[in-house]
Structure formats: structure tokens, C-alpha cells
Protein backbone atom coordinates (compact mmCIF):
# COMPACT_ATOMS: atom_id res chain seq x y z
CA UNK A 1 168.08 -32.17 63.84
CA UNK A 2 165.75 -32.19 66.71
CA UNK A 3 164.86 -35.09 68.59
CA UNK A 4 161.48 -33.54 70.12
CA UNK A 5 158.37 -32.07 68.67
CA UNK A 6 158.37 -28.56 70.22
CA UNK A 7 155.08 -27.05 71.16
CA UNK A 8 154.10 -24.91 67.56
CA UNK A 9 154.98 -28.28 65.82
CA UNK A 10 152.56 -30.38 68.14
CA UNK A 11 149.49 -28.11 67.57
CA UNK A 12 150.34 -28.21 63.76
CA UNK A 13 150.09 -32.33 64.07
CA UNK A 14 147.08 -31.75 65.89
CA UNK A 15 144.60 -28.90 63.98
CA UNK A 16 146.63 -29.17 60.29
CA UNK A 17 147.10 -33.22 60.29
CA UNK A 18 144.93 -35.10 62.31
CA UNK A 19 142.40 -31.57 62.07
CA UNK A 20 141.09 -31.82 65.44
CA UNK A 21 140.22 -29.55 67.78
CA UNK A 22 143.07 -27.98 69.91
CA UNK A 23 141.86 -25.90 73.22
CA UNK A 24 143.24 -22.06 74.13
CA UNK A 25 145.87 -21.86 76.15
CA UNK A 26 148.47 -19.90 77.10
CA UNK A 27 152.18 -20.31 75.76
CA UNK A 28 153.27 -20.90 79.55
CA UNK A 29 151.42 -23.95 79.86
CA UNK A 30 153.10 -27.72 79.51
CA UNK A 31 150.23 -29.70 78.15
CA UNK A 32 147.68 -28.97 75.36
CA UNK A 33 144.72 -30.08 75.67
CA UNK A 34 142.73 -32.05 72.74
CA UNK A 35 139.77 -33.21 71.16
CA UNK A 36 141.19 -37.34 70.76
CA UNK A 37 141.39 -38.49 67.47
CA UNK A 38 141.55 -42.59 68.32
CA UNK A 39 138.22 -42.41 69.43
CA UNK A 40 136.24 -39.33 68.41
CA UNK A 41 135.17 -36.78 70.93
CA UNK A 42 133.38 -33.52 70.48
CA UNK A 43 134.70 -32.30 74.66
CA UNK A 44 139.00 -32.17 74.76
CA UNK A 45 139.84 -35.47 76.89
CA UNK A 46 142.94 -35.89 75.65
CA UNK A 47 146.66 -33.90 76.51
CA UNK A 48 149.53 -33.79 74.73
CA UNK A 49 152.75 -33.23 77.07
CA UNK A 50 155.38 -30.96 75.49
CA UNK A 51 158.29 -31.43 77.74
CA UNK A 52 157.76 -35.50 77.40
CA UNK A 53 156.28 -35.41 73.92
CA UNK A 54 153.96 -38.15 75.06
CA UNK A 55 149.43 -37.71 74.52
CA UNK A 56 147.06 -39.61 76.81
CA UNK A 57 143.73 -39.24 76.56
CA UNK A 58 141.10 -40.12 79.82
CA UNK A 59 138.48 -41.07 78.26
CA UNK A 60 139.73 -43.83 75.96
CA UNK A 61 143.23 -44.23 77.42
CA UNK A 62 144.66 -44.31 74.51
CA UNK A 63 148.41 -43.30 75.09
CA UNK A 64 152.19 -42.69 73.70
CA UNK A 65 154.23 -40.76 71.37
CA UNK A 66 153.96 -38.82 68.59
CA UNK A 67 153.91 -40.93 66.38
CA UNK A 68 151.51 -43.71 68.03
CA UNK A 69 148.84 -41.04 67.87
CA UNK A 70 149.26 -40.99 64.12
CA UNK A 71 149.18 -44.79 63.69
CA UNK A 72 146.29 -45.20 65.67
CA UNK A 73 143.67 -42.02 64.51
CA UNK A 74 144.52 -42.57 60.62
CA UNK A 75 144.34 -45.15 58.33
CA UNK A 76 146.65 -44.26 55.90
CA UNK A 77 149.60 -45.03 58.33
CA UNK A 78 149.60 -49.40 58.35
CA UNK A 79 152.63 -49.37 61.01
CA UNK A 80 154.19 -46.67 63.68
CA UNK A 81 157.04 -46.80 61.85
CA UNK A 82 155.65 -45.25 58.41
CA UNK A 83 154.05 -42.47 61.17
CA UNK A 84 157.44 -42.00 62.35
CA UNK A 85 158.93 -41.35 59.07
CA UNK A 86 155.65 -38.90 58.34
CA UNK A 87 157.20 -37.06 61.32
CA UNK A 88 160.38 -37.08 60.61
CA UNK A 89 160.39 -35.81 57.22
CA UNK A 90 157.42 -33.61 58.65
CA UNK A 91 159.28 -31.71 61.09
CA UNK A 92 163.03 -32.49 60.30
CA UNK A 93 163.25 -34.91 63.27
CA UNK A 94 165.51 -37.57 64.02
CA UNK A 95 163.26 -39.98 65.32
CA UNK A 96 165.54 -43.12 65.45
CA UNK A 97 164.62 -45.45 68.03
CA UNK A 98 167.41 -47.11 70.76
CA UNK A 99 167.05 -50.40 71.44
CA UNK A 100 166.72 -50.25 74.83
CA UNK A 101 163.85 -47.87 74.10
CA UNK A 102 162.19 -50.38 70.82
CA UNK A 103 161.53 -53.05 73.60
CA UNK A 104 159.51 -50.42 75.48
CA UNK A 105 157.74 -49.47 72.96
CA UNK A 106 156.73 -52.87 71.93
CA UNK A 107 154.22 -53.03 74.67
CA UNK A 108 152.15 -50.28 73.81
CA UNK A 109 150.62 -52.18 71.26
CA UNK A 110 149.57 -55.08 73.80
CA UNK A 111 146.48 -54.66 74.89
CA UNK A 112 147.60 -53.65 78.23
CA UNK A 113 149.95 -50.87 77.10
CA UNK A 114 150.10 -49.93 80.98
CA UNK A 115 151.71 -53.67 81.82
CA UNK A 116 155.11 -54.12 81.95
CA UNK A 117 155.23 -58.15 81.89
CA UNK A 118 153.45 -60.10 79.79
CA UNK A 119 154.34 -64.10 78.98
CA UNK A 120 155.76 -64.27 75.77
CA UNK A 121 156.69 -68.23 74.36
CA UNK A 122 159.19 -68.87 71.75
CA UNK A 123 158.89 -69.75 68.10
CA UNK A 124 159.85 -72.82 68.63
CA UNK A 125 156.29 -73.79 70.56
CA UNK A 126 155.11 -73.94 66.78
CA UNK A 127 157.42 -76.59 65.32
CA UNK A 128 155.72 -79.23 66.91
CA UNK A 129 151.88 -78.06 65.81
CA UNK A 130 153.94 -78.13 62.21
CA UNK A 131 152.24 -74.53 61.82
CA UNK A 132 151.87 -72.96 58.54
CA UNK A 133 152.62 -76.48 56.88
CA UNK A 134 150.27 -79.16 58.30
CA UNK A 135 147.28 -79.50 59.77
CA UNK A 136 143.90 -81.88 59.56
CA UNK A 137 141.29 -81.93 56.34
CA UNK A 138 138.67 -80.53 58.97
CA UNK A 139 139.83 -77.21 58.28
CA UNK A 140 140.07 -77.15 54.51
CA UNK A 141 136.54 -78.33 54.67
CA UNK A 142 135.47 -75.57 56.53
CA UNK A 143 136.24 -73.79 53.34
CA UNK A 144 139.64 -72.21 54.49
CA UNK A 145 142.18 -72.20 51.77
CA UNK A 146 146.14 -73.21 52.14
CA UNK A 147 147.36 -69.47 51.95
CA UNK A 148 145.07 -68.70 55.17
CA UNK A 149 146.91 -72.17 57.16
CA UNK A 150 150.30 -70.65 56.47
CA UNK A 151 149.45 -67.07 56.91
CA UNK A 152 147.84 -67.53 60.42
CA UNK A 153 150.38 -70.41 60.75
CA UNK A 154 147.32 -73.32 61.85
CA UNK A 155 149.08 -76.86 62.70
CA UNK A 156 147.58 -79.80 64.13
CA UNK A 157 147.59 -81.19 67.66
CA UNK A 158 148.11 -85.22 66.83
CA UNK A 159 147.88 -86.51 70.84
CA UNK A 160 144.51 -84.32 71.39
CA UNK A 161 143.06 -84.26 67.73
CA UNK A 162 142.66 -80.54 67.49
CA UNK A 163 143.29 -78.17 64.73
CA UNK A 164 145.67 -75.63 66.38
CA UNK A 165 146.05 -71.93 65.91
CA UNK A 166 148.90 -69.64 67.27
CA UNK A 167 147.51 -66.55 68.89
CA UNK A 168 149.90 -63.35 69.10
CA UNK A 169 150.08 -60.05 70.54
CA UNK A 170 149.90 -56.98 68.63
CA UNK A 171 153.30 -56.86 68.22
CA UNK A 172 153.59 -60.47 67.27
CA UNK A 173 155.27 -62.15 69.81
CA UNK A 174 153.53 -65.40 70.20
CA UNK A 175 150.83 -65.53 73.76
CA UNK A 176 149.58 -69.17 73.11
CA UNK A 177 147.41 -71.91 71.29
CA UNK A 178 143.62 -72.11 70.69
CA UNK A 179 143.14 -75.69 69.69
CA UNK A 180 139.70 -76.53 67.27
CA UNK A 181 139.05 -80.29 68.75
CA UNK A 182 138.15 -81.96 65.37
CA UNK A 183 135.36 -84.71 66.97
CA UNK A 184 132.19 -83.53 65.25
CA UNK A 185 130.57 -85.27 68.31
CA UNK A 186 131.86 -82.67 71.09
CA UNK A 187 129.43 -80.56 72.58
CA UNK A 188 129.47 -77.38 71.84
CA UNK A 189 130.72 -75.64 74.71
CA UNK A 190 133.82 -78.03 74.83
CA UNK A 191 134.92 -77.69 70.99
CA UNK A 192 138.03 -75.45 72.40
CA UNK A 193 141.09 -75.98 74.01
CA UNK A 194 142.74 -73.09 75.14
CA UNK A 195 146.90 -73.68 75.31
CA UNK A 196 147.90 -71.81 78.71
CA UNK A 197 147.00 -68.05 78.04
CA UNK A 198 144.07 -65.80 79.27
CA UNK A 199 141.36 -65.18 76.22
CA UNK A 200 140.41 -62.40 77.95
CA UNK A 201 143.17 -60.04 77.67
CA UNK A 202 143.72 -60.91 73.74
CA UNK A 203 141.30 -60.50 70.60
CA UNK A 204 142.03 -62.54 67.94
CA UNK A 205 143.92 -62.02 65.42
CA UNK A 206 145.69 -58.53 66.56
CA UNK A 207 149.16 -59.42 64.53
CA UNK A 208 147.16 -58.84 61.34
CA UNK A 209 144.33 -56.68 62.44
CA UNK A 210 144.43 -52.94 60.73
CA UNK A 211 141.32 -50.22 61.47
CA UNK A 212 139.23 -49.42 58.34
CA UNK A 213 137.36 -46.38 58.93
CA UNK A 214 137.52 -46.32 62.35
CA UNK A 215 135.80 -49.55 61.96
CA UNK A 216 136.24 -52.98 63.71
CA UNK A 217 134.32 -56.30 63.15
CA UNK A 218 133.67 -58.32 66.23
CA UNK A 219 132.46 -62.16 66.25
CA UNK A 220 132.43 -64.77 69.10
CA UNK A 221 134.45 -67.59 67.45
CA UNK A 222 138.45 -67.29 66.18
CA UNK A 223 137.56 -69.48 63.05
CA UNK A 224 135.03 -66.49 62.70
CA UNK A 225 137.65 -64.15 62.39
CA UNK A 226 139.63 -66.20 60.11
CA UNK A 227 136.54 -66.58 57.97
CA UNK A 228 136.39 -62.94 57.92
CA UNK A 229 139.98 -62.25 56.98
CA UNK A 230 139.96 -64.52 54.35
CA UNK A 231 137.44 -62.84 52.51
CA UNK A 232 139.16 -59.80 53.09
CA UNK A 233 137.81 -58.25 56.30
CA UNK A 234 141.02 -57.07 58.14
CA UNK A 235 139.43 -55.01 60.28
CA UNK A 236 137.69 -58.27 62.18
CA UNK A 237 138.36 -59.58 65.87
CA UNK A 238 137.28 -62.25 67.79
CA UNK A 239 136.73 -62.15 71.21
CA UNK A 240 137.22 -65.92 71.84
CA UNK A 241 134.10 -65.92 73.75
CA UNK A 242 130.51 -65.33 74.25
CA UNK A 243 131.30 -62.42 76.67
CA UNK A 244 133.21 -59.22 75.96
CA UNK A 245 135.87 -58.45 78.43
CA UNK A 246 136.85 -55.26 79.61
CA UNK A 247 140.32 -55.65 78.68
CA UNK A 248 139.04 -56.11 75.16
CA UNK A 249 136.82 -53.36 75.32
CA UNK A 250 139.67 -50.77 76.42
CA UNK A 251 141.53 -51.99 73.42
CA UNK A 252 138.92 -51.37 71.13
CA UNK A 253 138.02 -48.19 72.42
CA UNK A 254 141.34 -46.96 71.77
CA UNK A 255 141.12 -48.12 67.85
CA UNK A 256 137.48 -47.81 66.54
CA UNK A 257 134.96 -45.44 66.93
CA UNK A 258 132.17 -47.79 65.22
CA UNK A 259 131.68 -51.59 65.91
CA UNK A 260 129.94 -54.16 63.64
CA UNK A 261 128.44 -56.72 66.19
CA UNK A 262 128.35 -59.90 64.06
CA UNK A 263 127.82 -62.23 66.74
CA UNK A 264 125.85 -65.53 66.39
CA UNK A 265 122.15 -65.42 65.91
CA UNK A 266 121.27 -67.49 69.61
CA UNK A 267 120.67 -66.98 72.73
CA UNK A 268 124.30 -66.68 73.84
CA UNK A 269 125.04 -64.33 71.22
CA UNK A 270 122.27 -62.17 72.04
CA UNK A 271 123.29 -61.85 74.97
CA UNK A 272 127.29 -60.87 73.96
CA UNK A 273 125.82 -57.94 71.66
CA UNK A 274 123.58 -56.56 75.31
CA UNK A 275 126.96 -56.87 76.61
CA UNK A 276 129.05 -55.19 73.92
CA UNK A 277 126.80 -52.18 73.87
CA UNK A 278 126.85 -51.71 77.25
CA UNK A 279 130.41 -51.37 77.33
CA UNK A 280 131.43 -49.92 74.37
CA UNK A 281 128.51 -47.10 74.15
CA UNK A 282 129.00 -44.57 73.63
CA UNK A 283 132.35 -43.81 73.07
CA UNK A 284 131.94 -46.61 70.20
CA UNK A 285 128.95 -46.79 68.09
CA UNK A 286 127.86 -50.23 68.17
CA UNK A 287 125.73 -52.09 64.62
CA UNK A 288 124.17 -55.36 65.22
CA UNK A 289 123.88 -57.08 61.92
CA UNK A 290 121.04 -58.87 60.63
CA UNK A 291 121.59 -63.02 59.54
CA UNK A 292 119.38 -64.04 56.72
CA UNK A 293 117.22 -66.96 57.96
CA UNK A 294 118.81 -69.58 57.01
CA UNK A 295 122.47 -68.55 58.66
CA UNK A 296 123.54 -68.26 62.64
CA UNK A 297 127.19 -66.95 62.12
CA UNK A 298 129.46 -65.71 59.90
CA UNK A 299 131.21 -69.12 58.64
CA UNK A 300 128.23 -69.90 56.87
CA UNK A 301 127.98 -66.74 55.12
CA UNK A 302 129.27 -65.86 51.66
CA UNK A 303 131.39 -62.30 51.32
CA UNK A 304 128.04 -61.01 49.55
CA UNK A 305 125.95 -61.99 52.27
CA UNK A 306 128.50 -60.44 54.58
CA UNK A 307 128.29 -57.19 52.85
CA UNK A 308 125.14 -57.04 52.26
CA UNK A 309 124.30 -57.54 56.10
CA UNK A 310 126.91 -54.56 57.23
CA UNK A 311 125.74 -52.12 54.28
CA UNK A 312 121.94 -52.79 55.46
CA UNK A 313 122.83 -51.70 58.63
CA UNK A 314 125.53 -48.38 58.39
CA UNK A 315 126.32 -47.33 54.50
CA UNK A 316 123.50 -44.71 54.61
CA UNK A 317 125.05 -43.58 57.81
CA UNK A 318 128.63 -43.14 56.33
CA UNK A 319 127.61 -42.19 53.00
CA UNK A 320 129.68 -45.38 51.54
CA UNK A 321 129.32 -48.85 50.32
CA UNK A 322 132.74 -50.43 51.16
CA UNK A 323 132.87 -49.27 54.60
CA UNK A 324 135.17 -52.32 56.48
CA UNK A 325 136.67 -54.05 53.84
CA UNK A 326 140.15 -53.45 52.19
């Protein structure tokens, strides 16, 4: 079996599977040149290397393998590995992965796939937070429910009194702690403690975050996001801020081509959403959601309220009703 795509099999992936536009060229040439399917394009951006068997598109810079292309342009694929299997029964290719060559690979799904370093703690920085098993009654009376404290694996933080919650890397090695101080009393620009690790290079939570119709939710606050995934939204991400950075903003570009802004309805979040569309536009279209009068973020919404304030805004456009929610 072959251990390459050749270059007939690559333009088959490209116009009959991902059906995107593939640019003349003659047989001599290395690269082929693409319309990229992570973030939508309607001008080829994107090359697909034959002799390396590698894409990178310079628009987005969205970049790998094969098989990384299919896990990031369709849905249907939940992991690169189910792509890689596509491929290999596909195309009759053995597309077994060395060890040496899995801990490479495990980086393009930081959000830095360029770096080469990034801090990674050990499992055993949970035990003391009892993760997944303990934490304070704050939390359940936010409204979050026991199978969300030991899916996301919140503890508690006994000598600082905060509600803690692991944050992890695409991949899921663990980057660090956001702690939820639990003193009603706090103002509110100190309610965080932040365990050693740059927010800005991380969304929150990309270990369980999966694309739904080229569709990502964005909100300000991580118990947003946990809000959101508990009612189903697994396509949400927080930016752990008021202020989109553009580390976050190259991620997304490489995995949505629409964005549901559902920051807070304040000053600060007004001015995250300016922000946000300034970055992302246009490569990402960019929906700022509506609150209903009595509600300033998404914790105090119900999941009809939720959906109701997404369809309002982009189901006529899509031509659907459950546009972002699996």
C-alpha cells in the first residue's frame, strides 16, 4: 500500500470530497493550488504540496496533512483519526502514524500549530483541586449540574476560596487553572484568578469544542461557555476576556466561517463584538445576538431564549433552524 496521496488522488479529495474548487495547472507542477475549505474562499489561497503531502492555505493559515484538512472543513469527521481512516480506506493507504511523528502532530491542534514548545503540566496538578469530584455549592447554584463538574473536571481551591476549572489544549494536555473566587462581594473585574498560563493564546474549552456548520459561539466568560455546553452548544468558546486576541482569532479563522457574538449586553462587551468584527471580517461572518431586556449574558438565559436569539439573527440566512447546536 502507499504511504502518500499521489497527485490524481489529491485533486479527487479536493473537487469529488471536500467539492471545492481546484485551479489549472499543468501535470509538471508540485503544488495545486485551492479554493480553502476551513474557511471558505471564492479566490484559491490555499496549496496542496504533492511531494510533502502537506496543504497550507495564506489566508487563514490553516495547515497539515491530508487528513487534517478533512477534520477541519467537514463536520462529519469528530477526530483526525476517523479522517485518516476515510483516507485510508479511500485511497488504499497505510496511514499509520510513528510515534515519533504522533507527538508532532499533536501540536497542530494547539492554537499555535507553528510553535514547537508549549508548557504542558501533569495530571497530577488536578488531584489537589479534587477535579471532577468536589467542588463548592456556588457552582451548583449557578444551575450547573454534577455531570458538567466531572466532565470539565471543576474542583475547588480551599486556601483561596475559588471554584477551579482545568483549562486544556486542543489536544488535551492540561495548560492551567481559571479559578471562579466564590466571595459574592468581589468586584467584578477581580472575580478571576488565572493559575500561571496566558488566556490569550487559549479559548476555552478547546478539548471538547467540535465546529457545527462552520459555526462557532463566542462569549466573554468560561462559566459562559460551560453554560453553553451544558445545554448542548458544543460549538461555543470563551475567550476568557473582554478583548479578542489575535492568537484566538487565527484559531478561529482556521475552524469557522460564521461567528455568533454572544457577548454581554454592556459597555465592555460592546466593545469586544467592535473588536471581534474587526478582526475576524471578513474571512468570518460575524452575528451579534440580541438579549431580551431583562438578560446581560448568556448564564441567565434559558436554551429557548438562546435559540431563539441565534435563529433571529442567521436561520433565514442558512435556510435552517438548528444551525449551532448538536
Amino acid at each position: 500500500m502507499k504511504a502518500k496521496l499521489n497527485r490524481q488522488q489529491i485533486i479527487d479529495l479536493l473537487e469529488n470530497v471536500l467539492h471545492t474548487y481546484v485551479r489549472p495547472a499543468s501535470k509538471q507542477k508540485s503544488d495545486i493550488q485551492f479554493n480553502c475549505t476551513v474557511h471558505g474562499e471564492e479566490n484559491p489561497s490555499a496549496g496542496f504540496a504533492v511531494d510533502k503531502n502537506v496543504f497550507n492555505c495564506f489566508a487563514c493559515h490553516a495547515n497539515g496533512g491530508a487528513e487534517w484538512l478533512l477534520y477541519r472543513s467537514l463536520d462529519k469527521f469528530k477526530s483526525v483519526q476517523q479522517a485518516r481512516e476515510f483516507l485510508q480506506e479511500r485511497y488504499d493507504l497505510d496511514m499509520s502514524v510513528s510515534k515519533s511523528a504522533q507527538k508532532i502532530k499533536r501540536y497542530s491542534d494547539f492554537i499555535y500549530p507553528e510553535h514547537k514548545e508549549r508548557k504542558i503540566l501533569p495530571r497530577t496538578k488536578l488531584a489537589p483541586f479534587r477535579s471532577g469530584k468536589e467542588t463548592y455549592e456556588y457552582i451548583y447554584d449557578r444551575g450547573f449540574t454534577s455531570e458538567t463538574i466531572e466532565k470539565f473536571m471543576i474542583g475547588r481551591d480551599l486556601r483561596n476560596k475559588t471554584v477551579t476549572i482545568p483549562v486544556f489544549y486542543g489536544d488535551g494536555g492540561l495548560a492551567g487553572f481559571v479559578g471562579r473566587y466564590i466571595d459574592p462581594n468581589r468586584p467584578k473585574n477581580s472575580r478571576y484568578r488565572v493559575y500561571k498560563f496566558s488566556r490569550s493564546k487559549l479559548l476555552y474549552p478547546l478539548h471538547k469544542f467540535f465546529p457545527v456548520n462552520d459555526t462557532v459561539i463566542l462569549v466573554e466568560g468560561i462559566l459562559d461557555a460551560l453554560w453553553l455546553h451544558q445545554l448542548g452548544f458544543s460549538n461555543a468558546l470563551s475567550i476568557m476576556n473582554n478583548k479578542l486576541s489575535y492568537a484566538q482569532v487565527k484559531f478561529i479563522k482556521s475552524r469557522a466561517k460564521r461567528a455568533v457574538l454572544m457577548f454581554d449586553d454592556n459597555e465592555g462587551g460592546g466593545r469586544a463584538v467592535d473588536r471581534a468584527k474587526d478582526l475576524l471580517s471578513p474571512s468570518v461572518l460575524c452575528f451579534e445576538v440580541e438579549y431580551p431586556e431583562d438578560k446581560e449574558d448568556p448564564q441567565e438565559c434559558y436554551l429557548d431564549e438562546i435559540q431563539y436569539m441565534i435563529d433571529n439573527k442567521i436561520s433565514s440566512l442558512l435556510n435552517t433552524r438548528e444551525i449551532v447546536r448538536l
